[in-house]
Structure formats: structure tokens, C-alpha cells
N, C-alpha and C. Protein backbone atom coordinates (compact mmCIF):
# COMPACT_ATOMS: atom_id res chain seq x y z
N UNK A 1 0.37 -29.81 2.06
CA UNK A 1 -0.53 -29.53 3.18
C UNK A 1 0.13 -28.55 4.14
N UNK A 2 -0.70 -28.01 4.80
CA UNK A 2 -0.51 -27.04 5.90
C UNK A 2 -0.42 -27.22 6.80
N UNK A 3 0.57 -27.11 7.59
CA UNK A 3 0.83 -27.76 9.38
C UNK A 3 1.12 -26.91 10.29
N UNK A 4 1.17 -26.24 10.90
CA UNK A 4 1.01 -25.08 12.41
C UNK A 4 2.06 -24.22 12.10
N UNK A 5 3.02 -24.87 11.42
CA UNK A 5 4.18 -23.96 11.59
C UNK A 5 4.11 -23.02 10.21
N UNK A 6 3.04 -23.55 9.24
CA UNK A 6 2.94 -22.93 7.93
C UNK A 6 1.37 -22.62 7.49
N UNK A 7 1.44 -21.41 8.02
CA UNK A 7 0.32 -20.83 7.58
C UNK A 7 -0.01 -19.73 6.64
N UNK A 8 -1.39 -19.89 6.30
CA UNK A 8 -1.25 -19.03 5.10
C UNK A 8 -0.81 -17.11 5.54
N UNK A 9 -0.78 -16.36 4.47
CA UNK A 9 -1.13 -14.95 5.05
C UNK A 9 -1.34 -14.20 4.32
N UNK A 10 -2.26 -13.05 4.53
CA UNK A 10 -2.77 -12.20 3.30
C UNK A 10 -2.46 -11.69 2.89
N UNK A 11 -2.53 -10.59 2.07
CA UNK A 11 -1.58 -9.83 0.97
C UNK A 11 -1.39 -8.57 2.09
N UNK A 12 -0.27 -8.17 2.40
CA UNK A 12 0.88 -6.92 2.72
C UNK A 12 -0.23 -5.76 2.28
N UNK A 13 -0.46 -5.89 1.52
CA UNK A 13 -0.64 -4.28 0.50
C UNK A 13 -2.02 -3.72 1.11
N UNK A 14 -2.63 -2.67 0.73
CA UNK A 14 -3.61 -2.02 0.92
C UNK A 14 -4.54 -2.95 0.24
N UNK A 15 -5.90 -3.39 1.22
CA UNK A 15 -6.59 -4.56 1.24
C UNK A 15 -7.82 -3.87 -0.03
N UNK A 16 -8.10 -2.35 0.17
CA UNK A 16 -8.93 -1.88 -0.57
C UNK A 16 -8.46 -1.83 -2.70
N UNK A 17 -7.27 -1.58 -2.60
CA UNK A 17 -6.29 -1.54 -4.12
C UNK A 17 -6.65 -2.54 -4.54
N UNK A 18 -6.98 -2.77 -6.11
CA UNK A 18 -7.10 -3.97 -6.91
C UNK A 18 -5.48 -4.40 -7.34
N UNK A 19 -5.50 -5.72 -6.89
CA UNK A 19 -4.05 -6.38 -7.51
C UNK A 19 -4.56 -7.58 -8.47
N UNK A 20 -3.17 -8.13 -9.05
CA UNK A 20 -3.61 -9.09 -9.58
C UNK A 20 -3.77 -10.63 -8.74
N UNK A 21 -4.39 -11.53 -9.15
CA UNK A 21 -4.63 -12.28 -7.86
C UNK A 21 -4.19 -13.71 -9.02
N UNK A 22 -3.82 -14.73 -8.65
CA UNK A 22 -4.06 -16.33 -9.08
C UNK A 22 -5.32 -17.07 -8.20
N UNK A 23 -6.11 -18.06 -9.02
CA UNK A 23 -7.05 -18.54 -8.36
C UNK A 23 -7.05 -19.97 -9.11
N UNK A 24 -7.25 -20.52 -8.26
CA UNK A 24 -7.57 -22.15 -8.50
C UNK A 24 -9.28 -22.12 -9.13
N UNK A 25 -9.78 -23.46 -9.52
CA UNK A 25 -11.26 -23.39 -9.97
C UNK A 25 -11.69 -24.64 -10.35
N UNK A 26 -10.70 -25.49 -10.40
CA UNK A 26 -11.26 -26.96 -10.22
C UNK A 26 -11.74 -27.43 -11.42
N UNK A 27 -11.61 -27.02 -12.52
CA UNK A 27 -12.41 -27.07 -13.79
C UNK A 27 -13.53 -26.50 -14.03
N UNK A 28 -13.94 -25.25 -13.42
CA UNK A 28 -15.15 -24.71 -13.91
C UNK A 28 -14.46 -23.08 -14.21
N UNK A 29 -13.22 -23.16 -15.23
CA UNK A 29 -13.08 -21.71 -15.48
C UNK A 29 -14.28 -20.29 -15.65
N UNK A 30 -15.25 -21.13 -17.03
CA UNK A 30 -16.06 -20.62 -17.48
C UNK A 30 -16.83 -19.65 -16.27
N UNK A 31 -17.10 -20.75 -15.62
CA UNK A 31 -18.35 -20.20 -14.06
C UNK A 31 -17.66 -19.67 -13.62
N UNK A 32 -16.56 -19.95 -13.11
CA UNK A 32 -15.90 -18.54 -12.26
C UNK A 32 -15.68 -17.27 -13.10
N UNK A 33 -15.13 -17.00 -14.31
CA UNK A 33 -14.85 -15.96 -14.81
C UNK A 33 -16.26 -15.45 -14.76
N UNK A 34 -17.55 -16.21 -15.48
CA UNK A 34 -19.19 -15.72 -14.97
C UNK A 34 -19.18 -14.74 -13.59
N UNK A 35 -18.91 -15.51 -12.89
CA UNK A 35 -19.22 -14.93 -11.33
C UNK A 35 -18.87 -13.66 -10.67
N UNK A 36 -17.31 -13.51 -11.59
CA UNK A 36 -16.01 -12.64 -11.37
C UNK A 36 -16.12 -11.15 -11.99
N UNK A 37 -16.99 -11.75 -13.35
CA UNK A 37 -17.26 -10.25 -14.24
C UNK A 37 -18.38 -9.84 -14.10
N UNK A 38 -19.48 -10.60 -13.16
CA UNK A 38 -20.74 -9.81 -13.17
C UNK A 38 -21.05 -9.07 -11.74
N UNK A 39 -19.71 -9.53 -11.06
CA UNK A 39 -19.08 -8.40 -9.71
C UNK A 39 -18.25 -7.53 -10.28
N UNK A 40 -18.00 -7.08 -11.97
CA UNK A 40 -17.63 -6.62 -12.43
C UNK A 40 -16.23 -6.20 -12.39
N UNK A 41 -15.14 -7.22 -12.02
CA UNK A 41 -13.97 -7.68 -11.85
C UNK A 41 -13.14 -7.89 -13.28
N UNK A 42 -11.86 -7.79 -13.57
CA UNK A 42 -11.16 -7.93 -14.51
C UNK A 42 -10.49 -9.39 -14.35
N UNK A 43 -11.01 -10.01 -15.57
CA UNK A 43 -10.49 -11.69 -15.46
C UNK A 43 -9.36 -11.78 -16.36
N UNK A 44 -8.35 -12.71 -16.70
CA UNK A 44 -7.65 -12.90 -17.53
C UNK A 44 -7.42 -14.92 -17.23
N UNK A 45 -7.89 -15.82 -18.44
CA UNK A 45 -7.72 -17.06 -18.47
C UNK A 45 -7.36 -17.46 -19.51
N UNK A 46 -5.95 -17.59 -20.11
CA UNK A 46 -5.22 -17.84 -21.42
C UNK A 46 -5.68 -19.43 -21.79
N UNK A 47 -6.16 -18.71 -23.01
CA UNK A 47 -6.52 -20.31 -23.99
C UNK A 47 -5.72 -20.55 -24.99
N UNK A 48 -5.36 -22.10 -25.62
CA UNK A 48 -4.97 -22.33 -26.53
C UNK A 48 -5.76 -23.12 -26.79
N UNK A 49 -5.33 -23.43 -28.71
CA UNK A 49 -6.19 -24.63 -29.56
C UNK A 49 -5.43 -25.18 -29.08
N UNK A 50 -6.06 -27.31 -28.84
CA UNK A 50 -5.42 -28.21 -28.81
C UNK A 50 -6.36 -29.56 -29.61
N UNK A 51 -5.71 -30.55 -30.06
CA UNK A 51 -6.16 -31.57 -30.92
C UNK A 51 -7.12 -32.22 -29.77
N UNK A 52 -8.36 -32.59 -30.19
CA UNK A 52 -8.91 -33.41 -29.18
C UNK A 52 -9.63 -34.81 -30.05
N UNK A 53 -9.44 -35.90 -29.95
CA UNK A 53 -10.25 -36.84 -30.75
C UNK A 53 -11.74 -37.24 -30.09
N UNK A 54 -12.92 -36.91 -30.82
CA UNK A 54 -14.20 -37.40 -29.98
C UNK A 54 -14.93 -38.49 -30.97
N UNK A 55 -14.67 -39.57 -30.80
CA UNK A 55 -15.28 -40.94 -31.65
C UNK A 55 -14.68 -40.74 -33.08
N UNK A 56 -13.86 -40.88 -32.61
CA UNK A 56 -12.22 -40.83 -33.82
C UNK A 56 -12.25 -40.09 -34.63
N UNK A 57 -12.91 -38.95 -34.60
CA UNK A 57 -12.34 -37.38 -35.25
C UNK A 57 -11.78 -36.43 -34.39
N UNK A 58 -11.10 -35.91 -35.15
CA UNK A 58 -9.59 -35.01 -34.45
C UNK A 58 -10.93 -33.56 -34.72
N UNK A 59 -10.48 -33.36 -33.76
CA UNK A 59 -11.54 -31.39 -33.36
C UNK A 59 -10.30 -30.53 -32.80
N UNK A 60 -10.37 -29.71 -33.30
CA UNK A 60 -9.55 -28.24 -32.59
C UNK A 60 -10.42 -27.66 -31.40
N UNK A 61 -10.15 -27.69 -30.30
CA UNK A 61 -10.87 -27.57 -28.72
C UNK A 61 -9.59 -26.14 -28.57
N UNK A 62 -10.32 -24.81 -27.72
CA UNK A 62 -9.73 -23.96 -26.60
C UNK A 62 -9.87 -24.32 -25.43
N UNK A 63 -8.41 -24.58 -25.16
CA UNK A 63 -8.68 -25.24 -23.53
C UNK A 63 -8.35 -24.20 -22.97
N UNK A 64 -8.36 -24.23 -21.65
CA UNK A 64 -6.94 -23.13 -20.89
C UNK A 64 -6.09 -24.01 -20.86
N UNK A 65 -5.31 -22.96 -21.27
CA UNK A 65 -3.50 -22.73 -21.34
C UNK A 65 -2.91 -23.26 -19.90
N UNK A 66 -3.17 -22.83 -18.64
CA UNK A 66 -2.90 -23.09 -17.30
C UNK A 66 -4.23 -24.01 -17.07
N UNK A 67 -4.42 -25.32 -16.54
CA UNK A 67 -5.33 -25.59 -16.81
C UNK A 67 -5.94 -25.34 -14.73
N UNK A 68 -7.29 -25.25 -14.47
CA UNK A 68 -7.63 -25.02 -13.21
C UNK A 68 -7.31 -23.49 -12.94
N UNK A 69 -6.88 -22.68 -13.63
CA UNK A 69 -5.90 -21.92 -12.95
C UNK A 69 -6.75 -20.24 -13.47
N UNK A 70 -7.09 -18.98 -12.91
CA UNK A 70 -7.82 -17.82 -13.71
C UNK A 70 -7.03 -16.61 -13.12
N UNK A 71 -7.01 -15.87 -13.48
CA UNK A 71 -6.48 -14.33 -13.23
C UNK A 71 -7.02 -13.36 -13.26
N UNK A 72 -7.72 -12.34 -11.49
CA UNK A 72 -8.42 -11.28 -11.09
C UNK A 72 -7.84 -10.62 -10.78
N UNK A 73 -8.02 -8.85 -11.50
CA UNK A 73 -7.89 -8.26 -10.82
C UNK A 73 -8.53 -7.36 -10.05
N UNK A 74 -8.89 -7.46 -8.73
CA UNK A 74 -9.74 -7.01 -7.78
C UNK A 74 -9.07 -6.55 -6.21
N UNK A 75 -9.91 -6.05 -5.93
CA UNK A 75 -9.25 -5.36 -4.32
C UNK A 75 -9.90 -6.89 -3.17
N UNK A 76 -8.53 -7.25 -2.75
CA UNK A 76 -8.59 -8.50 -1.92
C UNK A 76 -9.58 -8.38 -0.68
N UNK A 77 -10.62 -7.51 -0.53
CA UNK A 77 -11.35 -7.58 0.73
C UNK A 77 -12.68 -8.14 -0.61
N UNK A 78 -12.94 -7.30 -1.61
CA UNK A 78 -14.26 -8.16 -2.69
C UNK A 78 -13.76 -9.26 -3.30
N UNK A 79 -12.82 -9.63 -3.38
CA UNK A 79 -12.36 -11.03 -3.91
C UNK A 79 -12.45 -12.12 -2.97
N UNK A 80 -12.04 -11.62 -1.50
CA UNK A 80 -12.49 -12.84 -0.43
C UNK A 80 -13.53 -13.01 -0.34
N UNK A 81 -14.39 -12.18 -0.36
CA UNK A 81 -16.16 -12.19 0.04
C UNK A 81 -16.54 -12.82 -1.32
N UNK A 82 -16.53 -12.59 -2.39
CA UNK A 82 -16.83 -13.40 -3.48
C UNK A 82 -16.04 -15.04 -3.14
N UNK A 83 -15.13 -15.33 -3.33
CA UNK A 83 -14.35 -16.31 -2.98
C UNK A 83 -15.29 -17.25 -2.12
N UNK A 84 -15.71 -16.96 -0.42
CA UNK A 84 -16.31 -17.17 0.00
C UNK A 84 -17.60 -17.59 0.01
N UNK A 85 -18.75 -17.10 -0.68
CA UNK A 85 -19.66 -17.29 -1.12
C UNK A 85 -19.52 -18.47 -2.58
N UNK A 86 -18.06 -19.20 -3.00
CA UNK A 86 -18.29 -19.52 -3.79
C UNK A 86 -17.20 -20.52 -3.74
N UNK A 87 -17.17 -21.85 -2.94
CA UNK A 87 -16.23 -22.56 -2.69
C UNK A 87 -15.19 -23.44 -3.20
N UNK A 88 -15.54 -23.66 -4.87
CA UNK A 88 -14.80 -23.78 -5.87
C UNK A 88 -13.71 -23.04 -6.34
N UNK A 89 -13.81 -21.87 -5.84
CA UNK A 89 -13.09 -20.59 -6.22
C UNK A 89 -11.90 -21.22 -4.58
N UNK A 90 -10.82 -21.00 -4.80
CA UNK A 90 -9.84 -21.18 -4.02
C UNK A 90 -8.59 -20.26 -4.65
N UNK A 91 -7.88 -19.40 -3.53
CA UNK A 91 -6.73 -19.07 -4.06
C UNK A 91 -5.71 -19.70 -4.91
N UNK A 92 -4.53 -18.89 -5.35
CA UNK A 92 -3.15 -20.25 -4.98
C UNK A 92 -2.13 -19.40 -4.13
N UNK A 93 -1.44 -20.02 -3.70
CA UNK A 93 -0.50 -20.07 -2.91
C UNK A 93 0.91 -20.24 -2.87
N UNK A 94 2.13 -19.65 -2.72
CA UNK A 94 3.39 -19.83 -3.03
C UNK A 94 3.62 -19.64 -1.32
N UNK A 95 4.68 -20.81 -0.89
CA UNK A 95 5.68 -21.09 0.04
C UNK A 95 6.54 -19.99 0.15
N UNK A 96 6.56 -19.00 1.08
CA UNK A 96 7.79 -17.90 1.09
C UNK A 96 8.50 -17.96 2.64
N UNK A 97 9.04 -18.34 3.13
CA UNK A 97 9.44 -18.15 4.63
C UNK A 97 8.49 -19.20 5.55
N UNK A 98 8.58 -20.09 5.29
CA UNK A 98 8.08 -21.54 5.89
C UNK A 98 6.51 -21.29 5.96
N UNK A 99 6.07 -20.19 5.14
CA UNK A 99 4.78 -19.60 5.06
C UNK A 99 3.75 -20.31 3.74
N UNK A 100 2.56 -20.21 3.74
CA UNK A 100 2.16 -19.63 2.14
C UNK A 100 1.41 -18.96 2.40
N UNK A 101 1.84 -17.88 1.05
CA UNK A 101 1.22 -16.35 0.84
C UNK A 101 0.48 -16.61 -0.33
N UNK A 102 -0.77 -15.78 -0.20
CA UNK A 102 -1.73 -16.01 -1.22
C UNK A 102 -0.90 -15.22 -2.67
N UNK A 103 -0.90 -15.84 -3.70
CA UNK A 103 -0.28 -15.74 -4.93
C UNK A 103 -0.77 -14.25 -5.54
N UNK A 104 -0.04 -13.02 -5.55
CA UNK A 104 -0.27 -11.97 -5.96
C UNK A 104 0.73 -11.75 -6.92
N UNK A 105 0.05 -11.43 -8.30
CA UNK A 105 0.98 -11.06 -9.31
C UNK A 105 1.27 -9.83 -9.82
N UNK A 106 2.50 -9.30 -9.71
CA UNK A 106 2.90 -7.91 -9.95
C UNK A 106 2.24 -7.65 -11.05
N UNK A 107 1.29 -6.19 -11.48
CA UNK A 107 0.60 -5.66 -12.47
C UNK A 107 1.54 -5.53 -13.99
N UNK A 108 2.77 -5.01 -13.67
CA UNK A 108 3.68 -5.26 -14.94
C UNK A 108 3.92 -6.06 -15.36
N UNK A 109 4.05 -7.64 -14.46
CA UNK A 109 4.37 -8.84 -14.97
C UNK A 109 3.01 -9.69 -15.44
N UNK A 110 2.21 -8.96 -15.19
CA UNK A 110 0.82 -9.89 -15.62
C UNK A 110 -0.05 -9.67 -16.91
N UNK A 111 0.52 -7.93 -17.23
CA UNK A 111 0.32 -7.14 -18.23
C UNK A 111 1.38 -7.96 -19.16
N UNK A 112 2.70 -8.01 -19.21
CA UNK A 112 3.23 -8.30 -20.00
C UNK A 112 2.82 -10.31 -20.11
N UNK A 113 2.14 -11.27 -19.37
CA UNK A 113 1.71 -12.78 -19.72
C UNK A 113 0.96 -12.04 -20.34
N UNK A 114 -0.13 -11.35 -20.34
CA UNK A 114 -1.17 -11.06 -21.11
C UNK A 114 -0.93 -10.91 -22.52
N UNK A 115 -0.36 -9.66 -22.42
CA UNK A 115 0.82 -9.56 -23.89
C UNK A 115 1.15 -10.65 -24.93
N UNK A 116 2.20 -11.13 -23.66
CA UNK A 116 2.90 -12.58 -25.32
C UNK A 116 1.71 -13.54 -24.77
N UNK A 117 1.05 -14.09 -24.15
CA UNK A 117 0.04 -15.14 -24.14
C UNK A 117 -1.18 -14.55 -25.72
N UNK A 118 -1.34 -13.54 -25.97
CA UNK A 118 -2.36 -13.26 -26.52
C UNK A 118 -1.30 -13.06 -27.99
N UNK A 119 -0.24 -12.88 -28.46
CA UNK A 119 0.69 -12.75 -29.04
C UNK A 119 1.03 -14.17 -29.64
N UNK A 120 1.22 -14.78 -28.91
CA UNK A 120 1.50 -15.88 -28.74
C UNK A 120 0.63 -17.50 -29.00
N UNK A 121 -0.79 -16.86 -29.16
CA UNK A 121 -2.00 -18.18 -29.13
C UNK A 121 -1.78 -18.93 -29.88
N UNK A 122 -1.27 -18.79 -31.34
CA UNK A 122 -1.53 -19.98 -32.32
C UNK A 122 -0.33 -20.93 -32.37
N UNK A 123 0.93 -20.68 -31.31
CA UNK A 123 1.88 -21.34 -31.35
C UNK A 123 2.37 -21.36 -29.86
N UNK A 124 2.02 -21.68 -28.55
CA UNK A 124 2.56 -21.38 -27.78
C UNK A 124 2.17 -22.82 -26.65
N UNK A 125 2.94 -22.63 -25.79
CA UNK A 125 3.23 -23.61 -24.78
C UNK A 125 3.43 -23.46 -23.31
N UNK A 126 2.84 -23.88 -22.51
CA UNK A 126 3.35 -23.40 -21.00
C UNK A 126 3.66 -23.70 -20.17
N UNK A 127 5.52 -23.49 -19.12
CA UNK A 127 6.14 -24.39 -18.71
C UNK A 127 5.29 -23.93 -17.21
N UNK A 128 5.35 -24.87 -16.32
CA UNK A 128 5.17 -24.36 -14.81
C UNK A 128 6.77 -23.86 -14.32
N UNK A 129 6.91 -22.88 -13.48
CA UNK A 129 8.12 -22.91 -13.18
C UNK A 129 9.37 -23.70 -12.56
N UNK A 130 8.50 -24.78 -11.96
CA UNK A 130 9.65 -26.36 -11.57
C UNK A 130 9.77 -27.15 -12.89
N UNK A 131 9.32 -26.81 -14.01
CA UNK A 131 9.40 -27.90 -15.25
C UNK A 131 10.79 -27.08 -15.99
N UNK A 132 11.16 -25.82 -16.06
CA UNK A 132 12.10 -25.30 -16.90
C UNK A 132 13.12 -24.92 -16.54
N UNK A 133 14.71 -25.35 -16.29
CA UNK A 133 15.69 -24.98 -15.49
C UNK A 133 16.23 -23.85 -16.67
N UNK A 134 16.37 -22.79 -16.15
CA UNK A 134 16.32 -21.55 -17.66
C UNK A 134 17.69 -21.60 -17.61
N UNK A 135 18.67 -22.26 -17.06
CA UNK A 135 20.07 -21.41 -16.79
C UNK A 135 21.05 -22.87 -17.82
N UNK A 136 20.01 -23.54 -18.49
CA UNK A 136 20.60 -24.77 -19.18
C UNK A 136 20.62 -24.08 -20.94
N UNK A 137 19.67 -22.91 -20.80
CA UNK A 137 20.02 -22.69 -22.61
C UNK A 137 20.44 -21.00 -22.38
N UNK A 138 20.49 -20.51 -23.62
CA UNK A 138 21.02 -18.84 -23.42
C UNK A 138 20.53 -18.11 -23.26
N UNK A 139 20.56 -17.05 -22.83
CA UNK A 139 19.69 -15.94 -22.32
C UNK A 139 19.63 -14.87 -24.09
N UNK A 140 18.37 -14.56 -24.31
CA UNK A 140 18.44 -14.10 -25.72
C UNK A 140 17.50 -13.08 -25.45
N UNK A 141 17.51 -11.97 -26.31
CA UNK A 141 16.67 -10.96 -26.88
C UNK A 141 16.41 -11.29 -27.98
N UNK A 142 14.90 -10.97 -28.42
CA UNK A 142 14.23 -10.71 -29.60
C UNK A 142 14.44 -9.22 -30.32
N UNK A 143 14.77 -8.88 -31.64
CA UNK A 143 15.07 -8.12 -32.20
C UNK A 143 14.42 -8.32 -33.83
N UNK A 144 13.14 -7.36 -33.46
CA UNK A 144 12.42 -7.03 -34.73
C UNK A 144 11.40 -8.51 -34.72
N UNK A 145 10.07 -8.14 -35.32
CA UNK A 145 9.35 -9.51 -34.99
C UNK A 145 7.91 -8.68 -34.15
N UNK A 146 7.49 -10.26 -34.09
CA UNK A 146 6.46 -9.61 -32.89
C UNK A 146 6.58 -9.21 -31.69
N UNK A 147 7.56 -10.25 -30.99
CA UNK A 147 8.30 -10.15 -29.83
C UNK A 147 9.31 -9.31 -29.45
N UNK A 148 9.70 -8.08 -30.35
CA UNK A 148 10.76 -7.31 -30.31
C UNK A 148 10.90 -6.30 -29.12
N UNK A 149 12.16 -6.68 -28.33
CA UNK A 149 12.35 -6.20 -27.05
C UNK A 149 12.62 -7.64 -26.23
N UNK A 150 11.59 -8.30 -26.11
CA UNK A 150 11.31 -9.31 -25.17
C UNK A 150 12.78 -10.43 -24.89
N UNK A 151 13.03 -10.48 -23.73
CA UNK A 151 14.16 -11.55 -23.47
C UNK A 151 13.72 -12.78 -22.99
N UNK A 152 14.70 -13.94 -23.24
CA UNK A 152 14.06 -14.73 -22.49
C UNK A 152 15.19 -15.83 -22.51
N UNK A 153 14.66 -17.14 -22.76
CA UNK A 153 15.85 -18.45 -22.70
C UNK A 153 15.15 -19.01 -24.26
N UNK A 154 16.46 -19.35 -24.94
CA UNK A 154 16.48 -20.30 -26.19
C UNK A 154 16.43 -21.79 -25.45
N UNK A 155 15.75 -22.21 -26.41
CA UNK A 155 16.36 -23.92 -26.07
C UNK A 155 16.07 -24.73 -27.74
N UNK A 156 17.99 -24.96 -27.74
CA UNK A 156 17.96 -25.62 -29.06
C UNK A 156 16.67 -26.85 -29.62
N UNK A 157 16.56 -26.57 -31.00
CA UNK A 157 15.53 -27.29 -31.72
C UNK A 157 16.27 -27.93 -32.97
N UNK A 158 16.83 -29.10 -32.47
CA UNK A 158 17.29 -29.87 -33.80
C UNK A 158 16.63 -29.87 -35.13
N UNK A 159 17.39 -29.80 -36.13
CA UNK A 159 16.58 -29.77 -37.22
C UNK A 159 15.60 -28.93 -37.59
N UNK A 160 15.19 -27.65 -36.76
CA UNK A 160 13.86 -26.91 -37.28
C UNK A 160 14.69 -25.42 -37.66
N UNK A 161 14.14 -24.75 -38.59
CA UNK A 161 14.51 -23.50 -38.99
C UNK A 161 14.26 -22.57 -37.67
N UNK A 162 13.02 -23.15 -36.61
CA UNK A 162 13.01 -22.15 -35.88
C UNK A 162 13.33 -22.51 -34.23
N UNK A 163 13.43 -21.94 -33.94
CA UNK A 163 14.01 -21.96 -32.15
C UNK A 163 12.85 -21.99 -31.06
N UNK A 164 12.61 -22.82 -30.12
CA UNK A 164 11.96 -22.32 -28.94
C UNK A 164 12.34 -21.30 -28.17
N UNK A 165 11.79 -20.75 -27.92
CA UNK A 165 12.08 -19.14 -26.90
C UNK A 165 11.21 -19.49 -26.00
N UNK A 166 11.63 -18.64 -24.94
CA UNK A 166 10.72 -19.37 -23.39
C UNK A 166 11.20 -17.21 -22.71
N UNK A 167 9.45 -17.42 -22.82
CA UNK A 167 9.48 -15.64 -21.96
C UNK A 167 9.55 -16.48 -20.18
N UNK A 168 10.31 -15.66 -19.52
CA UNK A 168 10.02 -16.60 -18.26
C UNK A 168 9.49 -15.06 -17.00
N UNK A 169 8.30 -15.95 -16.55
CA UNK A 169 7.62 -14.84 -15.61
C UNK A 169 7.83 -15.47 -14.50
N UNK A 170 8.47 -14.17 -13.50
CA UNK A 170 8.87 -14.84 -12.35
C UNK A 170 7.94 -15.52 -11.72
N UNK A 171 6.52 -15.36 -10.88
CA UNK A 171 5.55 -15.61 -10.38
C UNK A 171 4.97 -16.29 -11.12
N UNK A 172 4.82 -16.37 -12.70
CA UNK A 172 3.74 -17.12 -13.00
C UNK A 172 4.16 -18.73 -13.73
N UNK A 173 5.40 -19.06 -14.12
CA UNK A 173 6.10 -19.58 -15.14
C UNK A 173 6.62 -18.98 -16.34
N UNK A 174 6.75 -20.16 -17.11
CA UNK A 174 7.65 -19.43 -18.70
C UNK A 174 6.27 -19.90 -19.83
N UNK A 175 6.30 -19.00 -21.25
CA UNK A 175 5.70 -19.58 -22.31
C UNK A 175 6.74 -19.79 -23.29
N UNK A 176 6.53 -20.60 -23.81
CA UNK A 176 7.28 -20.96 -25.50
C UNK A 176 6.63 -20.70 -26.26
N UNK A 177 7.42 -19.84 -27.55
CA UNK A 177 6.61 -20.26 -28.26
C UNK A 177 8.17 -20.55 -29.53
N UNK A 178 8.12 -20.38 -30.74
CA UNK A 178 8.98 -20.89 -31.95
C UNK A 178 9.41 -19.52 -32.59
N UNK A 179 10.47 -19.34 -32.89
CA UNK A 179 11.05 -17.39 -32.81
C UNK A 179 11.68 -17.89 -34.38
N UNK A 180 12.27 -17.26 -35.44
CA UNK A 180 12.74 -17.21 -36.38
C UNK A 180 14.49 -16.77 -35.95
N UNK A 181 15.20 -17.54 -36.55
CA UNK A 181 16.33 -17.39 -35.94
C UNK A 181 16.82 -15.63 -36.23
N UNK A 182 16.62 -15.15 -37.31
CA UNK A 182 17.01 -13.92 -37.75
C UNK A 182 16.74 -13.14 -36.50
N UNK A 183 15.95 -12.89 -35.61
CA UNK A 183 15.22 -12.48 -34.76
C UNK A 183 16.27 -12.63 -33.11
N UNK A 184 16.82 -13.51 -33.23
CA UNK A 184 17.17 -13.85 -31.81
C UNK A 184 18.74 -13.32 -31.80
N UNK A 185 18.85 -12.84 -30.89
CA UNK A 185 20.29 -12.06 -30.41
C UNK A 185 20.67 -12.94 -28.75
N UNK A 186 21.69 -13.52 -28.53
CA UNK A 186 22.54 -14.03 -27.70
C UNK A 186 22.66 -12.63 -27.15
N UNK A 187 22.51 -12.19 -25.36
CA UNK A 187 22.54 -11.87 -24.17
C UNK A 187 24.27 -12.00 -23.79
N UNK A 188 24.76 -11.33 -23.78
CA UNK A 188 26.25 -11.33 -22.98
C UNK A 188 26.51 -10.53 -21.48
């Protein structure tokens, strides 16, 4: 919660420029991304398959990946006025200087979730950034693969031929997904 001494504040940048934005939605992804693209806005809401049982059969369901959670990019004076008119739609917010600032995600770093999230669908996982202490496994590059270039954190996998890899985005969290060991190069 928010108390006098911590208030929110708007984005720094030129209010007219489209950035990338985080938005809360309460469980109605679908309707908001509706709302978002027919103000003709750029959405991004990463899905994965997950097992769901409905009267004891197992179904393959696309949930979102982040669950509540959608990604606009729009110029923050039409994103408030939409926002506004639509009260489900709520920012998010990160704590910076006893503050919170509405959650703006750098265009390179949101381009590249987009990337391995869509790279990534049929095997992937997603940490929030208080769930993954990255400085407990090794810092690795991918070399050759799909992921080739990409660095990130290993975290040993007993017994499996293949490794968890964790891309970690500063602002948004980390994804896992399972890397082939041939592939992974130790960071010095």
C-alpha cells in the first residue's frame, strides 16, 4: 500500500513517445488486449500450454505465462485515457526511491522477452524476479542453438541430459527454459 511518503509518479520521458508499459488486468487478459488493439495499440501477453484436469480429463489449456499481467506499447497520455475509461486495466508499479514509478520497460529489453518467450513456448517457465537469486548458479552463454548469443544463469538439473537456463530481464524477471549441454559455455 501507498502512504504519503510514497507516491506514485509518471514516466520521465516524453508523454507523447510510445514506450513499453506493464499492466495489471485482474484476469480479463483477453478484454484488455480487445480494448488495447482496437485503439490500435501494440499488445504483447506470453502464453504457455499447461495441463488442466476438467472432470478427470487432462486438457492442454494456453494460459498466460505472467498470469494478470499484459504488455503496451503506447504513448502514456492514450494509455492513461484508455486506462481510465476502463478500471480493470491498472498499471504496475516498481518501488524506486521510497517512490512507485509506473513500470516502463526498456524497448530492447522487451523486444528481446518477446524473442525467447516466443522461442521458448513449448518448454519454458517464469521466475518473478524475488523467486530467482541468479548469483547461486553460473553465469553462461549459449553457443549455437536457438538461443545462440543469449546469456544467462544455469541452474544444475540432476540426472537430466539437459540444463535449466534462466534469460534474466532486469525489469521484467527471468524465463527458463532446458538448453542442451553442448550449447552452454561457462562466463569467466
Amino acid at each position: 500500500m501507498k502512504n504519503s511518503e510514497e507516491t506514485s509518479i509518471i514516466p520521465s520521458q516524453q508523454t507523447k513517445d510510445p514506450q513499453w508499459f506493464a499492466l495489471k488486468v485482474s484476469r480479463k487478459e483477453s478484454l484488455a488486449i480487445s480494448i488495447l488493439e482496437k485503439a490500435h495499440l501494440r499488445t504483447y501477453c506470453p502464453m504457455a500450454a499447461t495441463d488442466l484436469t476438467i472432470q478427470g480429463k487432462k486438457t492442454i489449456v494456453e494460459r498466460p505465462l505472467i498470469p494478470n499481467t499484459i504488455f503496451v506499447y503506447a504513448p502514456f497520455q492514450q494509455l492513461n485515457s484508455l486506462k481510465n475509461n476502463h478500471p480493470f486495466i491498472t498499471y504496475c508499479y516498481k518501488k524506486m526511491d521510497g517512490k512507485y514509478k509506473i513500470l516502463q520497460v526498456p524497448t530492447r529489453e522487451m523486444e528481446r522477452f518477446i524473442e525467447s518467450s516466443t522461442k521458448m513456448k513449448d518448454d519454458i517457465t517464469y521466475f518473478h524476479p524475488d523467486e530467482v537469486e541468479l548469483h547461486k548458479g553460473d553465469r553462461v552463454r549459449i553457443v549455437g542453438g536457438l538461443f545462440d548469443g543469449y546469456e544467462g544463469t544455469l541452474l544444475k538439473a540432476k540426472g537430466r541430459a539437459k540444463r535449466m537456463f534462466l534469460i534474466n530481464f532486469e525489469m521484467l524477471g527471468a524465463l527458463g527454459t532446458h538448453i542442451e549441454p553442448q550449447y552452454i559455455r561457462v562466463i569467466k
